[in-house]
Protein backbone atom coordinates (compact mmCIF):
# COMPACT_ATOMS: atom_id res chain seq x y z
CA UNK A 1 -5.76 23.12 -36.19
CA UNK A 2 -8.71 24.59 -34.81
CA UNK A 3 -7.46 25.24 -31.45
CA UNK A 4 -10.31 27.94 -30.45
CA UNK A 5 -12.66 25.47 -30.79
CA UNK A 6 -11.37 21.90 -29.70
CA UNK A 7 -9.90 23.05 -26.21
CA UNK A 8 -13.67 23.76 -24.51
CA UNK A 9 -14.52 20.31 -25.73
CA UNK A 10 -13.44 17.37 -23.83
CA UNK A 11 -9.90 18.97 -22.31
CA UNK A 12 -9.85 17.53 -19.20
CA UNK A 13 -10.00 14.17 -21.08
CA UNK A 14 -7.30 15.19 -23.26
CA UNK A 15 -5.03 16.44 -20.68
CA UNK A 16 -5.37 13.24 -18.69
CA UNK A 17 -4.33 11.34 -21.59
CA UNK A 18 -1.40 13.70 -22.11
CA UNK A 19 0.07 13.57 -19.01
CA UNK A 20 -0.20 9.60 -18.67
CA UNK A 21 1.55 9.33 -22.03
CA UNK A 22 5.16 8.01 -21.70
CA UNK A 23 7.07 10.53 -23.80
CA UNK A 24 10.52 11.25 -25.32
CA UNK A 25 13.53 8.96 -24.43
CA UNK A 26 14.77 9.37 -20.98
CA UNK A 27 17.84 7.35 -21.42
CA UNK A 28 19.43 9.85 -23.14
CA UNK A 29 18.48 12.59 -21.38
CA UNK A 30 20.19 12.68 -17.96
CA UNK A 31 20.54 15.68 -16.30
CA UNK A 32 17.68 17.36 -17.91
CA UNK A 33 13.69 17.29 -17.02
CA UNK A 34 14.99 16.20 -13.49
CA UNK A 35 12.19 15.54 -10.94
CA UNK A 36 12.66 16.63 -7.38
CA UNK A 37 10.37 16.18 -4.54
CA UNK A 38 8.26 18.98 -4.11
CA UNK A 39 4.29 20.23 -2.42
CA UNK A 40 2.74 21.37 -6.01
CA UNK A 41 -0.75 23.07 -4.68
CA UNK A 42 -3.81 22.42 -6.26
CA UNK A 43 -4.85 24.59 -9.21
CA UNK A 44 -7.85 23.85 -10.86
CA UNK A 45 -6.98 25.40 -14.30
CA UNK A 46 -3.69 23.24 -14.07
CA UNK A 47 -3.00 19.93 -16.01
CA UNK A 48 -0.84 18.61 -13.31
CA UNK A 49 -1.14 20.69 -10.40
CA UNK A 50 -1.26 18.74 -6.84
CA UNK A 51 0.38 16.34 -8.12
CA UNK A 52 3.10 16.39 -5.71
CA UNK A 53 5.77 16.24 -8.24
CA UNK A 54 7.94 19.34 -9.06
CA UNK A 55 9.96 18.66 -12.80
CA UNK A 56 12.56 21.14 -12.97
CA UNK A 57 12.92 22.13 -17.09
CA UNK A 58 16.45 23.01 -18.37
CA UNK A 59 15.74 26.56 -20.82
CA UNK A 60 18.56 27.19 -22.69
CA UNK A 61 18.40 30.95 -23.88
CA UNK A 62 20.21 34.14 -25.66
CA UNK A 63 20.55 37.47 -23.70
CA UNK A 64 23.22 39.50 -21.54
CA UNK A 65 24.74 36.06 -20.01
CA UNK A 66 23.24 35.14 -16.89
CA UNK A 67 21.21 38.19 -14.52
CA UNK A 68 23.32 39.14 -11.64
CA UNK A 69 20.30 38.63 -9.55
CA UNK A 70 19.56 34.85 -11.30
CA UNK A 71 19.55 33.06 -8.04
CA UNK A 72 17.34 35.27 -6.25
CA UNK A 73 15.14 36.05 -9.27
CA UNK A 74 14.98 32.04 -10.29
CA UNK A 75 14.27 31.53 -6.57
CA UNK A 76 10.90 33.88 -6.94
CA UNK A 77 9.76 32.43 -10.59
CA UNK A 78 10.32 28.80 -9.29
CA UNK A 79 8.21 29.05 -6.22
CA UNK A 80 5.35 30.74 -7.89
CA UNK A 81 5.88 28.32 -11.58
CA UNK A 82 5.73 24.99 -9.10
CA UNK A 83 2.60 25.98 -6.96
CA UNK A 84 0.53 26.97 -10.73
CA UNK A 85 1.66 23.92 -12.62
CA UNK A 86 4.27 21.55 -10.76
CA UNK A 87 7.10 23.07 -13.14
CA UNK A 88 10.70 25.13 -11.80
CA UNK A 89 13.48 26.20 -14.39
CA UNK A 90 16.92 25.75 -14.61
CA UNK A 91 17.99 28.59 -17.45
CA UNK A 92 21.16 28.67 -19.22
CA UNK A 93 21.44 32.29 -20.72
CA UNK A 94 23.84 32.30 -23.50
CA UNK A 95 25.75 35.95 -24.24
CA UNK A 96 25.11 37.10 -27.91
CA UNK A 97 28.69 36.37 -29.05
CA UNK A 98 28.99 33.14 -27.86
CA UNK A 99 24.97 31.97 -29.02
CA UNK A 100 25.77 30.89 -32.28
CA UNK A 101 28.72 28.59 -31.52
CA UNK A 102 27.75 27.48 -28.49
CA UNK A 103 24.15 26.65 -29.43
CA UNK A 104 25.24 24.86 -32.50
CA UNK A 105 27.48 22.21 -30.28
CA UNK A 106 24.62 21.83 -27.88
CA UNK A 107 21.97 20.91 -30.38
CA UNK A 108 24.96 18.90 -32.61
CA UNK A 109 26.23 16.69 -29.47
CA UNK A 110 22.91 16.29 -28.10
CA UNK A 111 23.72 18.00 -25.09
CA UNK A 112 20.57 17.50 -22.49
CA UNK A 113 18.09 20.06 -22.38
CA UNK A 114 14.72 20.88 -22.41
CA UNK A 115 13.25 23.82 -24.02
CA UNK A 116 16.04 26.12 -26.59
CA UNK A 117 15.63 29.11 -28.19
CA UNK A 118 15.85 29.39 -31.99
CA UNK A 119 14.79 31.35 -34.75
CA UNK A 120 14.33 31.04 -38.65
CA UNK A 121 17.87 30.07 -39.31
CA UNK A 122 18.43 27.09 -37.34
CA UNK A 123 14.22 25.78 -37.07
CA UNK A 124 14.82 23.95 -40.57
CA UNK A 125 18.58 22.52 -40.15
CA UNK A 126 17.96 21.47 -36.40
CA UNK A 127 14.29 20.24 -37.29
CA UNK A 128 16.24 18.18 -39.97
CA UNK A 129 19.06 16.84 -37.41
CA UNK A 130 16.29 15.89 -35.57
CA UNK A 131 16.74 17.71 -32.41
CA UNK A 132 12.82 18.89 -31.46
CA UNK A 133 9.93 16.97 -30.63
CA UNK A 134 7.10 16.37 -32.85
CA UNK A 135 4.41 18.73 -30.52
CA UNK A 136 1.38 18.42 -32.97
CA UNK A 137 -0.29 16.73 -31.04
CA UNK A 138 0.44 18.45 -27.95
CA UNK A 139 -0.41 21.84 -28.55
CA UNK A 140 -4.04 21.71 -27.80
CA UNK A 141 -4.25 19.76 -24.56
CA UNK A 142 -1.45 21.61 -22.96
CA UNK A 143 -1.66 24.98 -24.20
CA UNK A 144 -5.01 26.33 -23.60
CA UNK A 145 -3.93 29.42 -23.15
CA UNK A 146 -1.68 30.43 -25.83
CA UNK A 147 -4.20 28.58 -28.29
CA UNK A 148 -6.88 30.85 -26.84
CA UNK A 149 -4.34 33.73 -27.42
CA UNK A 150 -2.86 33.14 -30.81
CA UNK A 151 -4.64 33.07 -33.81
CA UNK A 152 -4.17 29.55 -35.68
CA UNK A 153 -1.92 30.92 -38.55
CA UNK A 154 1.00 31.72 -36.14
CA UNK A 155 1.11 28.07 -35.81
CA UNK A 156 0.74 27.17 -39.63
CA UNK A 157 3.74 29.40 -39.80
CA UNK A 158 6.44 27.10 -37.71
CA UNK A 159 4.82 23.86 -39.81
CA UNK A 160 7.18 21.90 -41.59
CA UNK A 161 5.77 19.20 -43.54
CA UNK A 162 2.41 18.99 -41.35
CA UNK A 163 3.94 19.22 -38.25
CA UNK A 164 5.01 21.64 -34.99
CA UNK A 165 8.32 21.82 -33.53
CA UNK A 166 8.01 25.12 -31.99
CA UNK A 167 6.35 27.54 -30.22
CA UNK A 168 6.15 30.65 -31.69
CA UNK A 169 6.81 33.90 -29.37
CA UNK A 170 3.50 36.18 -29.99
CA UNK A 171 5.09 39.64 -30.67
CA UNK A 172 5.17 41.96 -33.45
CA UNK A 173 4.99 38.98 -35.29
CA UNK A 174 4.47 40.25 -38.86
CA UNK A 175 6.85 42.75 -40.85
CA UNK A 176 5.63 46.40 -40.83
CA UNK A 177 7.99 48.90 -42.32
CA UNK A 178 8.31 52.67 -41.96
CA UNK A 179 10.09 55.49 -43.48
CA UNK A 180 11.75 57.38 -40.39
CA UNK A 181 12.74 61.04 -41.14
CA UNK A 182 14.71 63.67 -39.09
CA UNK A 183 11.51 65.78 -37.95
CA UNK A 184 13.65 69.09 -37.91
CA UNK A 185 14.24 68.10 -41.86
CA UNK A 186 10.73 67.28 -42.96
CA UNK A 187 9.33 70.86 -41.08
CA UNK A 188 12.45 72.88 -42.56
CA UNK A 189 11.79 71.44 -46.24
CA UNK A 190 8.23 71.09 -46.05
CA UNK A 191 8.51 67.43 -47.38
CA UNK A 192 5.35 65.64 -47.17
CA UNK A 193 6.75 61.83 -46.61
CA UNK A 194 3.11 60.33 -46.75
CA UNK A 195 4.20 61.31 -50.62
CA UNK A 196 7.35 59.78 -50.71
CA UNK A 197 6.47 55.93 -49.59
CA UNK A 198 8.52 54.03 -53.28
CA UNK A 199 12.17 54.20 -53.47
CA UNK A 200 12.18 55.95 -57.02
CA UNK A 201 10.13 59.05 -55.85
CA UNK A 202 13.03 60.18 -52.93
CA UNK A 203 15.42 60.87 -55.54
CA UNK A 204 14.56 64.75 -55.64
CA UNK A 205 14.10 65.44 -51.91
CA UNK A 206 17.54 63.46 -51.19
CA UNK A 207 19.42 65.64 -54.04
CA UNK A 208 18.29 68.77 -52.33
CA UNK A 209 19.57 67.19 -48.87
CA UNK A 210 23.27 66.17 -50.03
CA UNK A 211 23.34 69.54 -51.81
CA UNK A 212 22.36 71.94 -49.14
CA UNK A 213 23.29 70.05 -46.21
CA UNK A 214 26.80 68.76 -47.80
CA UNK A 215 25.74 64.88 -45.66
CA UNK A 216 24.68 61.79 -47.44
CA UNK A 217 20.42 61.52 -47.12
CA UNK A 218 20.94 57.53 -47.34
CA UNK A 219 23.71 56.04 -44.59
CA UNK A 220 24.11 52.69 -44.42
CA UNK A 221 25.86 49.75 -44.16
CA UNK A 222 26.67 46.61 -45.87
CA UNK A 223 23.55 45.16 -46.05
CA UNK A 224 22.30 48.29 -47.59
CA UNK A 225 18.60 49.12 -48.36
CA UNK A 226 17.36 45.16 -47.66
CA UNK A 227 14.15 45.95 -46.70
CA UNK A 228 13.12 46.05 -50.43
CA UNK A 229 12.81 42.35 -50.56
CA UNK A 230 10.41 42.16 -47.66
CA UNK A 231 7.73 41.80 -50.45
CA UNK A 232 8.77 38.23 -51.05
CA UNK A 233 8.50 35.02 -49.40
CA UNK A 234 11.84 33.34 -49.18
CA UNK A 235 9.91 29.93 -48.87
CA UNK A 236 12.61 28.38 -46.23
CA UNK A 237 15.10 28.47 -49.57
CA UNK A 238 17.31 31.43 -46.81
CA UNK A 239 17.92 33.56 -50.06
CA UNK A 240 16.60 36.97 -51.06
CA UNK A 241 17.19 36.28 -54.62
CA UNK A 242 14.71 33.29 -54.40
CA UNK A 243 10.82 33.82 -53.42
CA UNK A 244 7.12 33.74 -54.17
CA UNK A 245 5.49 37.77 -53.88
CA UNK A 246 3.58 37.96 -50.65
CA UNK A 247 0.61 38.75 -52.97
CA UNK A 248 0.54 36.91 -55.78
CA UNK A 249 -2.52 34.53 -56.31
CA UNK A 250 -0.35 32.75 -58.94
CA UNK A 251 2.41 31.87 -56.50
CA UNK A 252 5.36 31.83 -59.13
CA UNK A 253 8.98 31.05 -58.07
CA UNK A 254 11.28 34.10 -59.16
CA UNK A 255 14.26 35.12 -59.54
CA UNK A 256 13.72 38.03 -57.56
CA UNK A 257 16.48 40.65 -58.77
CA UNK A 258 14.69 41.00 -62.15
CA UNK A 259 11.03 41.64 -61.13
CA UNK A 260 10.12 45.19 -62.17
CA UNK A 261 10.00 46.06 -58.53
CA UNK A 262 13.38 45.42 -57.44
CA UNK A 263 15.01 46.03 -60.50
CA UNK A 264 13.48 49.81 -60.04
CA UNK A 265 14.80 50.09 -56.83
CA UNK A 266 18.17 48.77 -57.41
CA UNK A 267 18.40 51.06 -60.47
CA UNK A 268 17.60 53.82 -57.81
CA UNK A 269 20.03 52.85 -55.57
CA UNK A 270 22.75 52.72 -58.39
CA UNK A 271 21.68 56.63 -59.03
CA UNK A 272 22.42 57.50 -55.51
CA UNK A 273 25.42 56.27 -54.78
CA UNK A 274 26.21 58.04 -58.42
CA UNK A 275 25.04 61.31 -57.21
CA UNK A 276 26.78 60.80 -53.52
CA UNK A 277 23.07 60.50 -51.88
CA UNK A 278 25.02 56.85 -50.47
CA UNK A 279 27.60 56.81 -48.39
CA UNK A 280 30.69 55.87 -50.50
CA UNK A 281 32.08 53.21 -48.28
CA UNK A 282 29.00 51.69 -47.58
CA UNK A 283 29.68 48.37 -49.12
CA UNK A 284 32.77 47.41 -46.88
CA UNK A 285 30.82 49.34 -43.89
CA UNK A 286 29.82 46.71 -41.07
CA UNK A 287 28.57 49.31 -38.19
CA UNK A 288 26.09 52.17 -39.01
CA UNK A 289 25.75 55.64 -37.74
CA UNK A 290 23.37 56.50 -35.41
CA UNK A 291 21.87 59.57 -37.14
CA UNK A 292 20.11 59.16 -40.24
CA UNK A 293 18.32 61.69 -42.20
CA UNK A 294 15.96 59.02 -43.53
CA UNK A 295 15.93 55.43 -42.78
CA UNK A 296 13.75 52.67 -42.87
CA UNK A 297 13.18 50.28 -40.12
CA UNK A 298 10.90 47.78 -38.79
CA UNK A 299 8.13 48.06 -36.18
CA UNK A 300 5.40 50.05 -35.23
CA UNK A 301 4.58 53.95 -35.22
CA UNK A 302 4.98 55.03 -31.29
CA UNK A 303 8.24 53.30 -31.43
CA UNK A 304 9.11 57.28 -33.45
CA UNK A 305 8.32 58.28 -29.42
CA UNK A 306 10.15 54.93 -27.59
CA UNK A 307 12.79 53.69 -29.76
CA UNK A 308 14.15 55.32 -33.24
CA UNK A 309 14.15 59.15 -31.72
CA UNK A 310 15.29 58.41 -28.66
CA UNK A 311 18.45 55.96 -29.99
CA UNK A 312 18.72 59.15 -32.84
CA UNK A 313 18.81 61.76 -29.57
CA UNK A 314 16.44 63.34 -32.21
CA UNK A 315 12.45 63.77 -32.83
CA UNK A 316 11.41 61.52 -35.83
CA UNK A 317 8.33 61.41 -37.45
CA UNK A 318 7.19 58.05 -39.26
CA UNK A 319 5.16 56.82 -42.56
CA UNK A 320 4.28 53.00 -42.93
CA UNK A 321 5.31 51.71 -46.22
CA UNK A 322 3.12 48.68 -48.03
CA UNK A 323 1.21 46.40 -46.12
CA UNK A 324 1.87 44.22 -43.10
CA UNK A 325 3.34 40.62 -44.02
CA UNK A 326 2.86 37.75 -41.96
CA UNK A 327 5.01 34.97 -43.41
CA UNK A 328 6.81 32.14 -42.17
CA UNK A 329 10.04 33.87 -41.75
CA UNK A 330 8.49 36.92 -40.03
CA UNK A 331 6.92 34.24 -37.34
CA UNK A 332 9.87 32.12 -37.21
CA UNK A 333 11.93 35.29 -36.00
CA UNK A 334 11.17 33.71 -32.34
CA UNK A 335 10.84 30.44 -31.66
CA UNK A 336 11.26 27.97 -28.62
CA UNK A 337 11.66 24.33 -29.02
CA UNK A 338 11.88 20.73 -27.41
CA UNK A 339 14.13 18.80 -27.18
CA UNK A 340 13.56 15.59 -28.44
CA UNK A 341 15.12 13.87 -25.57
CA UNK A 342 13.07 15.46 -22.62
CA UNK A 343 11.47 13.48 -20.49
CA UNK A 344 8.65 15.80 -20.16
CA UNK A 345 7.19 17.02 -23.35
CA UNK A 346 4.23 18.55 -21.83
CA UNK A 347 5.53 20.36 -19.10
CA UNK A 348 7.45 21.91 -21.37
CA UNK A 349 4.30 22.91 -23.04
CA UNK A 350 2.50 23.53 -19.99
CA UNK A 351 5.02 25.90 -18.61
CA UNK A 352 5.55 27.94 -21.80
CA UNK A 353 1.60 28.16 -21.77
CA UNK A 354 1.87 29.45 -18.49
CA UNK A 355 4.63 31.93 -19.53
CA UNK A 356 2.52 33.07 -22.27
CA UNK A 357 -0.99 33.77 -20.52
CA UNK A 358 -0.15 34.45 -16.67
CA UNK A 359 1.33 38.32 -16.85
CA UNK A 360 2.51 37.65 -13.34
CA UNK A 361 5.14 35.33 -14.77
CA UNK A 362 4.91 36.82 -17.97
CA UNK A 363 6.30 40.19 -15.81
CA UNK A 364 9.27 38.42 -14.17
CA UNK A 365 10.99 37.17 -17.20
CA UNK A 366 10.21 40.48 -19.10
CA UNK A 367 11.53 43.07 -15.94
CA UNK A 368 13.19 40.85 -14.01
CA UNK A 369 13.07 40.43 -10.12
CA UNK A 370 10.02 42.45 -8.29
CA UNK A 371 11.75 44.72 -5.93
CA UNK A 372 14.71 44.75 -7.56
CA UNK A 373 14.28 45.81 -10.98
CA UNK A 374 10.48 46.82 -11.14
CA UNK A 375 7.41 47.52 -8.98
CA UNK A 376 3.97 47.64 -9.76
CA UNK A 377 2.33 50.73 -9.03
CA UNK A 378 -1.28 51.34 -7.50
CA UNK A 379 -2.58 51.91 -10.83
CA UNK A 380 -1.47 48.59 -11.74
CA UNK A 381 1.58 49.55 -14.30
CA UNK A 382 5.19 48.86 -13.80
CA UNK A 383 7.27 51.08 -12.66
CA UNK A 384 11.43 49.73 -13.48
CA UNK A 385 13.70 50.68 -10.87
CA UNK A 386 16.85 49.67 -13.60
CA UNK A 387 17.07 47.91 -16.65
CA UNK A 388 19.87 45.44 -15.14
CA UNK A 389 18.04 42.38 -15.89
CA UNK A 390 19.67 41.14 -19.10
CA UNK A 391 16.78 38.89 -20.87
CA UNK A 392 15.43 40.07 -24.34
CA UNK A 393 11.51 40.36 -23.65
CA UNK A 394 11.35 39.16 -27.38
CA UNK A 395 13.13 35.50 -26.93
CA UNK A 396 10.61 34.76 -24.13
CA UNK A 397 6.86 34.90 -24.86
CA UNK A 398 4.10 36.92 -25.85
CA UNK A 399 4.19 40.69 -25.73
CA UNK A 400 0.49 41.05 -24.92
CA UNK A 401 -0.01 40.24 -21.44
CA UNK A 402 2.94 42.16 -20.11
CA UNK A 403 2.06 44.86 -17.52
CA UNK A 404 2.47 48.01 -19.26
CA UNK A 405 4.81 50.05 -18.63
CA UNK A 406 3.57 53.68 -16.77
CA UNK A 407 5.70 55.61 -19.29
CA UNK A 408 3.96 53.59 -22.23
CA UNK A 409 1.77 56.70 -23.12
CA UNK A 410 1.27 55.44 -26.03
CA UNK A 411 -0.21 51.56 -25.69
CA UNK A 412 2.34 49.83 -28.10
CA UNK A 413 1.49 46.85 -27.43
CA UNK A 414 -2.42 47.44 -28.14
CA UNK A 415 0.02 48.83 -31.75
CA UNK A 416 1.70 46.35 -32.57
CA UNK A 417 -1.40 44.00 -31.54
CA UNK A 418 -3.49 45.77 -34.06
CA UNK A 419 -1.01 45.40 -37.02
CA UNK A 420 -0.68 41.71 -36.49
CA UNK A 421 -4.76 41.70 -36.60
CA UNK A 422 -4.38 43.71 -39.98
CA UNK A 423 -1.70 41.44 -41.75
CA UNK A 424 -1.75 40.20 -45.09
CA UNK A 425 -0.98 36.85 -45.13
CA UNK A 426 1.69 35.61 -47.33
CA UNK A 427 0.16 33.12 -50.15
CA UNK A 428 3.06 31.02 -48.95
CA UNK A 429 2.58 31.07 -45.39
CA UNK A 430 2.68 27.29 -43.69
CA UNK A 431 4.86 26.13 -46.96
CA UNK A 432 8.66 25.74 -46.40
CA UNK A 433 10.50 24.47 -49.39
CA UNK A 434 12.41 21.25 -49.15
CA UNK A 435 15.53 21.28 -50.85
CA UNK A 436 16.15 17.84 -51.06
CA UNK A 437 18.21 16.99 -54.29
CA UNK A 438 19.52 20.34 -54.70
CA UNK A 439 20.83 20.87 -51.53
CA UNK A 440 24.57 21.76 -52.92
CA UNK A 441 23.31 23.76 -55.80
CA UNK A 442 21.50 26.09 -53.04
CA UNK A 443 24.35 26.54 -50.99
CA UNK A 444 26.63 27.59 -53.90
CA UNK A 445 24.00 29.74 -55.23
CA UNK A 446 23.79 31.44 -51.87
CA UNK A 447 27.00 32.20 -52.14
CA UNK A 448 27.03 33.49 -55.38
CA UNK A 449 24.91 35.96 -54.15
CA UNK A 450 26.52 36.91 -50.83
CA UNK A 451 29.39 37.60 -53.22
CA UNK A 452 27.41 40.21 -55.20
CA UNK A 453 25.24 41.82 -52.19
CA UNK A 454 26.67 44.54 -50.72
CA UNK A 455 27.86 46.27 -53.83
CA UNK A 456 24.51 45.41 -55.56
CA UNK A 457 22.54 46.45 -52.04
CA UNK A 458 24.49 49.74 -51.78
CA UNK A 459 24.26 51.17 -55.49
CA UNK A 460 27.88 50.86 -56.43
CA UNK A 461 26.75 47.72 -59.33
CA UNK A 462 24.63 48.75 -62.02
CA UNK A 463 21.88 46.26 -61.93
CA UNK A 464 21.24 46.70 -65.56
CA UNK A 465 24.73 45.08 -66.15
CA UNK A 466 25.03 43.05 -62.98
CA UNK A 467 21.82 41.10 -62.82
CA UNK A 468 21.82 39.39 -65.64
CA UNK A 469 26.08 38.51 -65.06
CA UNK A 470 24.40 37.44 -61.80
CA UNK A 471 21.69 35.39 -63.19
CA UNK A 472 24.29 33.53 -65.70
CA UNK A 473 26.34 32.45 -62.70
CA UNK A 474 23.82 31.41 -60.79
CA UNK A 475 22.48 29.44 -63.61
CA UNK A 476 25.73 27.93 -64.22
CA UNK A 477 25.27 26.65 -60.53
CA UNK A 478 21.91 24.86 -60.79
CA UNK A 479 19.98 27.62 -60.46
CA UNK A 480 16.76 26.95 -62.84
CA UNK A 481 16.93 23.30 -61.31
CA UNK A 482 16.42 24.95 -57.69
CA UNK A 483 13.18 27.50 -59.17
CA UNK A 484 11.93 24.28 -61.16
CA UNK A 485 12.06 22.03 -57.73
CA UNK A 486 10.65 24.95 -55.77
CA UNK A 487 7.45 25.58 -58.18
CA UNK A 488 6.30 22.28 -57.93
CA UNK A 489 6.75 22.03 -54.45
CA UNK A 490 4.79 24.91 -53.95
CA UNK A 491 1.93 24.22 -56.88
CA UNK A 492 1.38 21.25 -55.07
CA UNK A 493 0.84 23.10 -51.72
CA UNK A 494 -1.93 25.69 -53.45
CA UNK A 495 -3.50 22.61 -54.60
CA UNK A 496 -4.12 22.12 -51.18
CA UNK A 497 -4.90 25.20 -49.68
């Protein structure tokens, strides 16, 4: 899609034809997409402003539950949504340990909606269920501005055989990983951690730790070290044993556990938790500790100054590790979606678009209610009177037209901007693997593995013994049939590339 190029020409036509379009199946859609009578002002960069028609769009969302201020705060976003573009929202914010359950009857029972939240895990199974609506040819005429915004790739990211059914949230939208040390360490040892960026070369520095500071260097949980397998694609298979490296022009299927990579690192891991440089009870552990001596985590580097020391109630210093991915996976991490019952496909579009490029709006969802938990400042930042206001900024939009903060001293979001700019593209990115035919073998070989993960992820398996017992069960379970249906799924998507 060449967005950047298309919208100039001939969008007014386009959006005309867009908006007369009869879309979705309003039959089944009752009580969402409801239109009320309304005095929508005339805008002229606005498909459908003027039209005297307010739709009111039904977003159903994650977050704190709903904002004790919603009414007020809805009130606000609703008046200033319906004068731009003719659009008000209803949202429905889901708490975080309801979301799963709850979303998962809403999208199974076709409960009416209009726009949902979703990320990797669900895009494929709900896409397949046939829950979202086909916006390919949408995108253009109704999102100017996000298309203007967003480089083309983010959208060959949520493809799935050709086609959008999401919008992608614009964020720090590729994986960049750092090494975060305890500052007062690295200053009292002298370690120089631009040295010390592979897995194999910490062994020394984290012997001299555990011995002289009697702690373990590497605390973690269950899920261990898992930041190792960032270097491959999972292709939409949901597995980190199955991938294609980020980097590699050939774009072979692997098993991933015996590449000489990870098999290095797990052999490293192994020799820590020998040595007691891992936490012993790391592989039943589901919570982590909030200090770490070293740890690696995913982000940008001023978030040393706005996140990871702060949380740590300790000064960090940072090294970036590898290069920054962009993959499928790392775009699908935030995703909102249409139903494919709305009534009104394109103001769906038109007020996500809206959400994305006006940092007015863009403001109200990300603070909250002006007055009440922010104000702008003469200089044009935000200042936040509380952080009551209970929506994650990261479910919502873009991060690059919100006001920055006036304790942002640091510009992340020019950051986090620049490392999306910088990303590597993964060879695989726009292919998502279609397991048709071996849909049962997958799921019991992802299960196999789940089995084997936190010991393997945590050191306390010797992967020189345990990979290949792992490889024979998997193989047992249709494994080489899923690698030989993947590979020719994706040679046939290089040959088109």
């Amino acid at each position: 899609m060449k967005a950047k190029r298309l919208v100039a020409a001939g969008l007014t036509a386009a959006m005309a034809l867009g908006m007369a379009a009869g879309c979705g199946d309003s039959g089944t859609n009752t009580g969402s997409g409801t239109a009320n009578a309304g005095g929508g002002t005339e805008d002229a960069g606005s498909p459908s402003a003027g039209s005297g028609e307010i739709v009111t769009l039904k977003w159903i969302t994650i977050g704190n539950g709903m904002p004790t201020n919603y009414d007020t705060w809805v009130e606000k976003v609703n008046a200033y949504a319906g004068e731009k573009i003719g659009v008000n929202v209803d949202l429905e914010v889901i708490s975080w340990g309801d979301w799963d359950k709850r979303r998962n009857v809403i999208v199974s029972t076709n409960e009416p909606y209009d726009i949902i939240f979703g990320n990797g895990n669900n895009y494929i199974p709900d896409i397949n269920l046939g829950a979202y609506y086909d916006i390919t040819d949408l995108i253009e005429a109704n999102m100017p501005g996000l298309c203007e915004l967003m480089p083309d790739k983010y959208w060959d990211a949520v493809k799935v055989d050709g086609k959008i059914y999401g919008v992608p949230t614009y964020k720090d939208s590729a994986i960049s990983n750092y090494s975060v040390w305890d500052k007062e360490l690295v200053d009292e040892y002298g370690i120089d951690i631009a040295a010390l960026t592979e897995i194999p070369d910490l062994t020394p520095i984290f012997e001299q730790l555990k011995a002289d500071k009697n702690d373990y260097p590497v605390y973690v949980k269950n899920d261990g070290v898992y930041y190792i397998f960032d270097k491959y694609d999972q292709i939409g298979a949901g597995t980190q044993i199955l991938g294609v490296r980020y980097d590699d022009t050939d774009a072979k299927v692997c098993f991933t556990l015996e590449q000489d990579d990870i098999m290095a690192e797990l052999k490293t891991f192994h020799e820590w938790y020998q040595k007691g440089i891992i936490n012993p009870d790391a592989a039943t552990l589901t919570e982590a500790r909030v200090y770490n001596m070293w740890r690696v985590a995913q982000g940008w580097e001023s978030a040393a100054k706005t996140v990871w020391g702060p949380d740590m109630s300790k000064e960090v210093v940072v090294q970036k590790i590898g290069d920054t991915i962009l993959s499928n996976e790392t775009v699908r991490g935030s995703i909102n979606c249409i139903s494919a019952n709305t009534q009104y496909p394109e103001k769906c579009l038109q007020f996500l678009d809206l959400l994305n490029k006006d940092s007015k709006l863009r403001d109200m969802f990300f603070y909250g209610e002006e007055g009440v938990n922010f104000t702008y400042n003469e200089d044009g930042t935000v200042h936040r009177i509380n952080t009551d206001f209970g929506l994650p900024g990261y479910t919502q939009g873009t991060f690059f037209t919100v006001t920055r903060e006036e304790t942002d001293e640091y510009g992340q979001w020019d950051e986090v901007k620049a490392l999306n700019d910088a990303a590597v593209a993964s060879q695989m990115l726009g292919f998502t693997f279609d397991p048709t035919g071996v849909e049962d073998k997958l799921a019991n070989c992802r299960e196999i593995w789940l089995r084997y993960r936190s010991e393997m992820m945590t050191g306390v398996l010797d992967p020189e013994t345990a990979v290949p017992e792992i490889k024979q069960e998997l193989m047992n379970a249709g494994f080489q049939e899923i690698l030989d249906a993947a590979q020719a799924q994706v040679d046939e998507f290089m040959q088109t590339k």
